[in-house]
C-alpha atoms as a PDB file:
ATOM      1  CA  UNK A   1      12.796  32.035   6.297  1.00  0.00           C
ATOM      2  CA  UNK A   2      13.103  28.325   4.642  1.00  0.00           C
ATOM      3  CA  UNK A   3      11.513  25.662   6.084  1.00  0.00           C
ATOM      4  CA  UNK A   4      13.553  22.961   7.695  1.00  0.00           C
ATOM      5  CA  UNK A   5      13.384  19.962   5.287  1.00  0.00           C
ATOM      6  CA  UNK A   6      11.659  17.588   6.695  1.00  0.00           C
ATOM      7  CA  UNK A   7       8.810  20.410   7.144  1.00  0.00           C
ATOM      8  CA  UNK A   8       8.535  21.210   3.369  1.00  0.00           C
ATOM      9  CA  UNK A   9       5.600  19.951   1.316  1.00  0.00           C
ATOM     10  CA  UNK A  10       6.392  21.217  -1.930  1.00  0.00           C
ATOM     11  CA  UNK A  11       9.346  18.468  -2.663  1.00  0.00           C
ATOM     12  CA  UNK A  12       9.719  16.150  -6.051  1.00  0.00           C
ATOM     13  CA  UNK A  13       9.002  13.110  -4.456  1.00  0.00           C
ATOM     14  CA  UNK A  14       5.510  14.870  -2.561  1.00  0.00           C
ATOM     15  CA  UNK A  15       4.494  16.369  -5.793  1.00  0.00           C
ATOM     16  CA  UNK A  16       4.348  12.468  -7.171  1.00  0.00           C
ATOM     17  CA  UNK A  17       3.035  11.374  -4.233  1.00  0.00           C
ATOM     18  CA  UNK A  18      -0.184  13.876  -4.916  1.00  0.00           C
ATOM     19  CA  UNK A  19      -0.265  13.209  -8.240  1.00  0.00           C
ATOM     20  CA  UNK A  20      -0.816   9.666  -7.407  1.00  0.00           C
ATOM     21  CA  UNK A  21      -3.476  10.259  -5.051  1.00  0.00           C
ATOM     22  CA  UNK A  22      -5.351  12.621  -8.331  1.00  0.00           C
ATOM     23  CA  UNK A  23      -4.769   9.387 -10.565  1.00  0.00           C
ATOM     24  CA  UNK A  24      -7.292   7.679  -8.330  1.00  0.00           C
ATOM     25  CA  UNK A  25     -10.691   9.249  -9.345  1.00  0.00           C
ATOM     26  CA  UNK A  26      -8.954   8.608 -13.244  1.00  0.00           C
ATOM     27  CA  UNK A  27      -8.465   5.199 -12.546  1.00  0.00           C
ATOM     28  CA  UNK A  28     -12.389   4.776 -11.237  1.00  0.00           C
ATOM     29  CA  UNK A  29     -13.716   6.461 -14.127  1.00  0.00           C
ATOM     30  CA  UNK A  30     -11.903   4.818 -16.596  1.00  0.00           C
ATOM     31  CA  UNK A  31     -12.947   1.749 -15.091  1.00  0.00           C
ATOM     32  CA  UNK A  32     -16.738   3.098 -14.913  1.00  0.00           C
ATOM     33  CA  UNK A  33     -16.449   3.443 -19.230  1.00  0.00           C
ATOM     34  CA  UNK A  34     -15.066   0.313 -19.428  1.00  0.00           C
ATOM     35  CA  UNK A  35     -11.461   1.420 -20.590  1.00  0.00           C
ATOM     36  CA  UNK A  36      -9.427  -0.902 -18.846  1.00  0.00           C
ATOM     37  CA  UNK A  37      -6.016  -0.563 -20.927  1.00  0.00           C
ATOM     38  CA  UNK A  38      -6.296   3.015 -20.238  1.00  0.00           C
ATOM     39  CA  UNK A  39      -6.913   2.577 -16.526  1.00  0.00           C
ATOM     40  CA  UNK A  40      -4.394   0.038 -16.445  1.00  0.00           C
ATOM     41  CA  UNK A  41      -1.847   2.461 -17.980  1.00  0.00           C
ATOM     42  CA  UNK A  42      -2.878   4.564 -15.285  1.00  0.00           C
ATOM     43  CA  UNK A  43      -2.496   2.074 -12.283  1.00  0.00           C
ATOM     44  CA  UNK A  44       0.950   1.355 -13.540  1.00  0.00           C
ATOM     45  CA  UNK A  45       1.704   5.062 -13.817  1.00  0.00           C
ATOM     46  CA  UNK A  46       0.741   5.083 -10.172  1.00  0.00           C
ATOM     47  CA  UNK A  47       2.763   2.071  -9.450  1.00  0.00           C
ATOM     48  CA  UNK A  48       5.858   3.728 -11.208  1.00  0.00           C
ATOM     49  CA  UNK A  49       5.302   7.153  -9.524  1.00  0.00           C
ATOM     50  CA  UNK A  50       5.827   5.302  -5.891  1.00  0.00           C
ATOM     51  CA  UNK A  51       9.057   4.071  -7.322  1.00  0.00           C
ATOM     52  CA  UNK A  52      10.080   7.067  -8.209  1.00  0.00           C
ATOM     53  CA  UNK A  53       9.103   9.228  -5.104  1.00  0.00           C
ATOM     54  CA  UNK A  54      10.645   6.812  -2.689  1.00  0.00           C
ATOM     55  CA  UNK A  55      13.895   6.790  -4.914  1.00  0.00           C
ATOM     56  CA  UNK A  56      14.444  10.418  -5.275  1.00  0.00           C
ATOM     57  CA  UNK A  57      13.444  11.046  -1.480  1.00  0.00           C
ATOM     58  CA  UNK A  58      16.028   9.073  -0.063  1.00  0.00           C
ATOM     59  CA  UNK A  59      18.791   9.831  -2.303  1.00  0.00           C
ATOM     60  CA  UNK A  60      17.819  13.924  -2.575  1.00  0.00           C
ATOM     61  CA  UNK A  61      17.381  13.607   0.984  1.00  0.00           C
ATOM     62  CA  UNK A  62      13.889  14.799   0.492  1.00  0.00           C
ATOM     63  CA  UNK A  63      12.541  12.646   3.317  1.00  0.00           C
ATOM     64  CA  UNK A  64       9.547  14.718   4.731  1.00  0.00           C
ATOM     65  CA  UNK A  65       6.940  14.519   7.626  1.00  0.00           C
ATOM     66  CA  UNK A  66       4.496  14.745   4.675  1.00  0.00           C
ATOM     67  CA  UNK A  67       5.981  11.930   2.753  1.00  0.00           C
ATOM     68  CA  UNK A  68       6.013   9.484   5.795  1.00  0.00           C
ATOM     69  CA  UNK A  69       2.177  10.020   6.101  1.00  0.00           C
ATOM     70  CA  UNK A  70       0.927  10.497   2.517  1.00  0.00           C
ATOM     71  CA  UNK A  71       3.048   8.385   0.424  1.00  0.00           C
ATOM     72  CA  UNK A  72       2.163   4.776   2.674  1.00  0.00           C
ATOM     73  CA  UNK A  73      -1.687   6.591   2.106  1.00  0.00           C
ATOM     74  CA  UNK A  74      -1.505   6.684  -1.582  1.00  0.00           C
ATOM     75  CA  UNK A  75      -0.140   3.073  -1.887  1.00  0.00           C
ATOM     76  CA  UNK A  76      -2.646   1.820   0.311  1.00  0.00           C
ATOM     77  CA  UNK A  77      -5.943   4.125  -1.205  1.00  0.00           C
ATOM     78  CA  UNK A  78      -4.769   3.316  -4.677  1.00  0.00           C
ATOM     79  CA  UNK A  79      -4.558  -1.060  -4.391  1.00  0.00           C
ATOM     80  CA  UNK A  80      -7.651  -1.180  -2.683  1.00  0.00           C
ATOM     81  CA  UNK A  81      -9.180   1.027  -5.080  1.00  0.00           C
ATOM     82  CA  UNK A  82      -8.164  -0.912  -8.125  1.00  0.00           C
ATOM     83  CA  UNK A  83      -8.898  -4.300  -5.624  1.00  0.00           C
ATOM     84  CA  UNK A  84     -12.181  -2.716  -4.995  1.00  0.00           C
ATOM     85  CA  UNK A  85     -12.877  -1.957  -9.003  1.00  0.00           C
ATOM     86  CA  UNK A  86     -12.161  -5.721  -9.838  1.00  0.00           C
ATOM     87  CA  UNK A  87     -15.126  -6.727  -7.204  1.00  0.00           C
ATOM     88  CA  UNK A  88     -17.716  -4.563  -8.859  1.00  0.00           C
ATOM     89  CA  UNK A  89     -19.207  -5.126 -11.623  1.00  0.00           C
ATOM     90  CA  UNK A  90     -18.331  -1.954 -14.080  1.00  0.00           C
ATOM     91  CA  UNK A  91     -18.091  -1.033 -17.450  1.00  0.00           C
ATOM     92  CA  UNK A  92     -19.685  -4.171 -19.094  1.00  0.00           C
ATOM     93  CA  UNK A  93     -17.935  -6.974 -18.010  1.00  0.00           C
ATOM     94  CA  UNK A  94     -17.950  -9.472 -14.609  1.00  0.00           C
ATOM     95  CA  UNK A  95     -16.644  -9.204 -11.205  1.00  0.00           C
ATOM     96  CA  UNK A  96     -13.162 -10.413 -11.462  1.00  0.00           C
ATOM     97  CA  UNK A  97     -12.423 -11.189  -8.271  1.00  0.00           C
ATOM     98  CA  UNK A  98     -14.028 -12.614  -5.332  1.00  0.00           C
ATOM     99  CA  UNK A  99     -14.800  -9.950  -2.469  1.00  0.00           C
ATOM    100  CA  UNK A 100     -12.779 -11.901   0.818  1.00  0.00           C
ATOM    101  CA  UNK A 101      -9.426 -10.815  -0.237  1.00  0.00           C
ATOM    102  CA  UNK A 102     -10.151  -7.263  -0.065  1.00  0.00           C
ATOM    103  CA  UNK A 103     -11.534  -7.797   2.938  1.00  0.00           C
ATOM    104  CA  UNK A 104      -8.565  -9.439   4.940  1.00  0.00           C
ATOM    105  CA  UNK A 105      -6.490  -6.364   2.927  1.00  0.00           C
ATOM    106  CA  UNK A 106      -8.596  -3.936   4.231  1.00  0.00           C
ATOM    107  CA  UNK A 107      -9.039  -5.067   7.620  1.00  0.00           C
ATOM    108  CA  UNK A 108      -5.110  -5.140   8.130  1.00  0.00           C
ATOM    109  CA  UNK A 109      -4.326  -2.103   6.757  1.00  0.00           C
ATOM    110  CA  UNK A 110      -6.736  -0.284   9.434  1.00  0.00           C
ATOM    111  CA  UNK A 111      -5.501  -2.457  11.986  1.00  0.00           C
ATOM    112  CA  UNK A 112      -2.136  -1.393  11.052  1.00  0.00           C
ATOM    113  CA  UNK A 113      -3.007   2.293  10.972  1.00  0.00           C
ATOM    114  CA  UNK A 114      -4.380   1.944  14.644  1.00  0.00           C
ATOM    115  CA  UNK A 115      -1.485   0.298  15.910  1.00  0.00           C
ATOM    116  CA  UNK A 116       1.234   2.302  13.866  1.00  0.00           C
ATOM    117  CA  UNK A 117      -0.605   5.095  15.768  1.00  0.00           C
ATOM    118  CA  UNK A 118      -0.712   3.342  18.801  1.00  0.00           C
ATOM    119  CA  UNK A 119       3.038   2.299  19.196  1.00  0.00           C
ATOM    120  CA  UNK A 120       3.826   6.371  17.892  1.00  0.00           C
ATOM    121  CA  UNK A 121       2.368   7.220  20.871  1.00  0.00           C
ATOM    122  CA  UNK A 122       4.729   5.235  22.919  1.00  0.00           C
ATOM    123  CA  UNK A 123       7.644   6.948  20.904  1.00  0.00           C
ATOM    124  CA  UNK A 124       8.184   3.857  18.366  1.00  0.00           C
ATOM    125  CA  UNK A 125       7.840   4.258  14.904  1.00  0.00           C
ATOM    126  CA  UNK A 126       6.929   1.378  12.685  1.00  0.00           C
ATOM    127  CA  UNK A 127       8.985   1.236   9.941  1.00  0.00           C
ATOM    128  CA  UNK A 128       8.469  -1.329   6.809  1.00  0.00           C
ATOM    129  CA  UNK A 129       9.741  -4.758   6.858  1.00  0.00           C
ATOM    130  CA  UNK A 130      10.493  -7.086   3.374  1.00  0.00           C
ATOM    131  CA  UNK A 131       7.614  -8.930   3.969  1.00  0.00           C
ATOM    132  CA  UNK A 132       5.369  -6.155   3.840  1.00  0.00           C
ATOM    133  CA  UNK A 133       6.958  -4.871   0.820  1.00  0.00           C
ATOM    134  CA  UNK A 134       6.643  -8.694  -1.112  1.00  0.00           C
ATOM    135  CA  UNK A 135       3.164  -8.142  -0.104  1.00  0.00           C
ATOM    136  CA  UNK A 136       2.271  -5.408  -1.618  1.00  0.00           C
ATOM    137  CA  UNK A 137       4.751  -6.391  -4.886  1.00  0.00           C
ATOM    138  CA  UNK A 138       2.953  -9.554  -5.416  1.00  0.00           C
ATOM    139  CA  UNK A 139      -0.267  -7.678  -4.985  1.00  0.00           C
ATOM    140  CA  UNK A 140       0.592  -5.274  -7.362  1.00  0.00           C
ATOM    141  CA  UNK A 141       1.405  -8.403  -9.935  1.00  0.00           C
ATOM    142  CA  UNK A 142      -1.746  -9.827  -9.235  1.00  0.00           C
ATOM    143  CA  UNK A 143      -3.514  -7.171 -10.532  1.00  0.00           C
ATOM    144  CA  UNK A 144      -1.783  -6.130 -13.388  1.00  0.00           C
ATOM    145  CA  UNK A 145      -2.610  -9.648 -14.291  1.00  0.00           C
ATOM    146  CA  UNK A 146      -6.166  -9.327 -13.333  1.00  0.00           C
ATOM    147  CA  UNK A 147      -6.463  -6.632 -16.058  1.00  0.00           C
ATOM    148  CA  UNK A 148      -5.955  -9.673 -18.587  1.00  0.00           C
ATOM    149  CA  UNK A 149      -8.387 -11.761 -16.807  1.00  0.00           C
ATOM    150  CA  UNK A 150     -10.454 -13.120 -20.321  1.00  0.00           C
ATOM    151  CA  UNK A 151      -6.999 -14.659 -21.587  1.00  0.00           C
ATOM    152  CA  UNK A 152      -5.856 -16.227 -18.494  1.00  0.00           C
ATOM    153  CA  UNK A 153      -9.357 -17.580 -18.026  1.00  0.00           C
ATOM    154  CA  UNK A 154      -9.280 -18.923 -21.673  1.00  0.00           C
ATOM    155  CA  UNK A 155      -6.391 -20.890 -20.908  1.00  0.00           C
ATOM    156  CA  UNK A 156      -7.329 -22.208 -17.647  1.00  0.00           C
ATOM    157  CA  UNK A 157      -4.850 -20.731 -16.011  1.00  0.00           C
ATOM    158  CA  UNK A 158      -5.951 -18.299 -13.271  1.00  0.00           C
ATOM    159  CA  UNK A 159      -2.619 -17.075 -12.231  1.00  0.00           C
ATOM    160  CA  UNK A 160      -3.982 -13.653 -11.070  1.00  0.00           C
ATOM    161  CA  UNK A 161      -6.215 -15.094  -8.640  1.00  0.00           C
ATOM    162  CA  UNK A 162      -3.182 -17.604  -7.567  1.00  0.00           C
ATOM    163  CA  UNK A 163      -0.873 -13.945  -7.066  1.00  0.00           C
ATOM    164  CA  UNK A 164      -4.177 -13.142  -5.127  1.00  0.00           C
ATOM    165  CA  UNK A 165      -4.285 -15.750  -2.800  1.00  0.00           C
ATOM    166  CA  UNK A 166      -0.158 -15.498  -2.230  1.00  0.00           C
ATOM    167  CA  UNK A 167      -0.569 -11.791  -1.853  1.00  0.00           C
ATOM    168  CA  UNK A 168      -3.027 -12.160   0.802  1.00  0.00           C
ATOM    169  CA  UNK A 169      -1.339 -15.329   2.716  1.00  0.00           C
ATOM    170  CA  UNK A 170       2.054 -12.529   2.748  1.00  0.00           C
ATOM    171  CA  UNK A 171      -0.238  -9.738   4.036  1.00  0.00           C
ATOM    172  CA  UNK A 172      -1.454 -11.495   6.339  1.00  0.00           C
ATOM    173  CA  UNK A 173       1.792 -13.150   7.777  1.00  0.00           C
ATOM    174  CA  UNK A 174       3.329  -9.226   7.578  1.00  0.00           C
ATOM    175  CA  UNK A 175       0.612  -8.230   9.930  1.00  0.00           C
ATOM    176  CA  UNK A 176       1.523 -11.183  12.443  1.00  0.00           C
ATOM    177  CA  UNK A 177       5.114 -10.226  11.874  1.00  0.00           C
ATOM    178  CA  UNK A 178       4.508  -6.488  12.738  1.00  0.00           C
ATOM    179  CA  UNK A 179       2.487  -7.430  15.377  1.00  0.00           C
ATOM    180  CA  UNK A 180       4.700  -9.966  17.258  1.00  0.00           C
ATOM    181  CA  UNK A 181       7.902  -7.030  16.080  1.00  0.00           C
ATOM    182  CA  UNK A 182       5.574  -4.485  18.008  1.00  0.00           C
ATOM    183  CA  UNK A 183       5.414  -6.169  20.735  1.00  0.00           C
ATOM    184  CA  UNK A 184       8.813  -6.928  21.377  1.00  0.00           C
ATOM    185  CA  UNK A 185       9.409  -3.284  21.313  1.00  0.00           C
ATOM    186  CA  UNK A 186       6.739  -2.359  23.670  1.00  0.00           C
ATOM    187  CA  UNK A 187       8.551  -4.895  26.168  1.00  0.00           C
ATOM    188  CA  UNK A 188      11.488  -3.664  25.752  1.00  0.00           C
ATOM    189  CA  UNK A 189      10.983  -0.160  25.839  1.00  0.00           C
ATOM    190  CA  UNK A 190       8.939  -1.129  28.803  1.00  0.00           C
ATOM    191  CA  UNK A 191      11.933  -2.781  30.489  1.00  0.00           C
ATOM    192  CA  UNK A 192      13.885  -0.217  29.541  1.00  0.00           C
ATOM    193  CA  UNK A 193      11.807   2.229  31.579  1.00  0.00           C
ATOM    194  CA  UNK A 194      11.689   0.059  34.843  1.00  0.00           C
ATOM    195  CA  UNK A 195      15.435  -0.124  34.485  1.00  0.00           C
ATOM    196  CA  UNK A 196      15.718   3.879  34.800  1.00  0.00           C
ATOM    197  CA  UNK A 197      13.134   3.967  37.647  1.00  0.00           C
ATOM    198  CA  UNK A 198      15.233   1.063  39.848  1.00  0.00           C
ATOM    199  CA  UNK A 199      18.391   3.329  39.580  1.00  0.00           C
END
């Protein structure tokens, strides 16, 4: 007996999404040997793979109960690993960047994982939002660019810590925006209930 679709694991778009999350312990050790074209290659095969997943899921109609929970994972697992990387010292060269943006990332990423599970629990699901997604794009940017830190440096032009610094003022306004969106759908639903009870 087939699974129903959103039930199945073994889909295009999950098999990417897996292979994304194996591409992480890759990334960290090419980092470790101080191969960072390699691991770069790597992040942006990751980067490319999310594309692609998200892509073929919604036109395939491969949307799956896996792929709502692992996919959002990977993204998030793989940034702050490569944010994480750039902190550290590895491989023979400097900390690239300074520790407080991974910080705010981090911190509103869990807060976002305890209130997306919150507000499932009331029956809403918390769905993406543009702001979120320029977010993470500009994140993603800024550390591509990161990767080329020495020239940027060399010209006095830091523009992957200014991507930074954007990336974290948009994550930061996406969590106030999800928040304040979260609560107008509490209320509502909320309202909505009182409603029903007064007829």
């Amino acid at each position: 007996m087939n699974k129903p679709a959103n039930k199945r694991i073994w889909t295009v778009p999950n098999v990417l999404t897996m292979l994304r999350m194996a591409l992480i312990p890759v990334y960290w050790w090419l980092m470790s040997e101080g191969k960072m074209i390699p691991a770069l290659y790597t992040y942006v095969a990751a980067s490319l793979t999310d594309l692609a997943d998200g892509y073929i899921a919604r036109k395939y109609h491969q949307i799956t109960d896996f792929g709502k929970l692992m996919d959002p994972l990977a993204d998030k697992l793989m940034v702050l690993s490569v944010m994480l990387s750039m902190i550290i010292p590895m491989g023979g060269r400097p900390a690239i960047l300074p520790l407080w943006p991974f910080i705010v990332v981090l911190a509103k990423e869990l807060l976002m994982v305890v209130g997306g599970l919150f507000m499932l629990k009331k029956g809403i699901v918390v769905y993406s939002k543009v702001i979120g997604k320029a977010a993470q794009f500009v994140m993603v940017c800024s550390l591509i660019c990161a990767f080329f830190y020495e020239y940027f440096d060399s010209i006095g032009l830091p523009v992957y810590l200014w991507l930074l610094y954007l990336a974290v003022a948009l994550t930061v306004g996406a969590l106030v925006y999800y928040g304040a969106d979260a609560l107008k759908k509490l209320r509502q639903k909320n309202e909505g209930a009182a409603d029903e009870k007064a007829e």
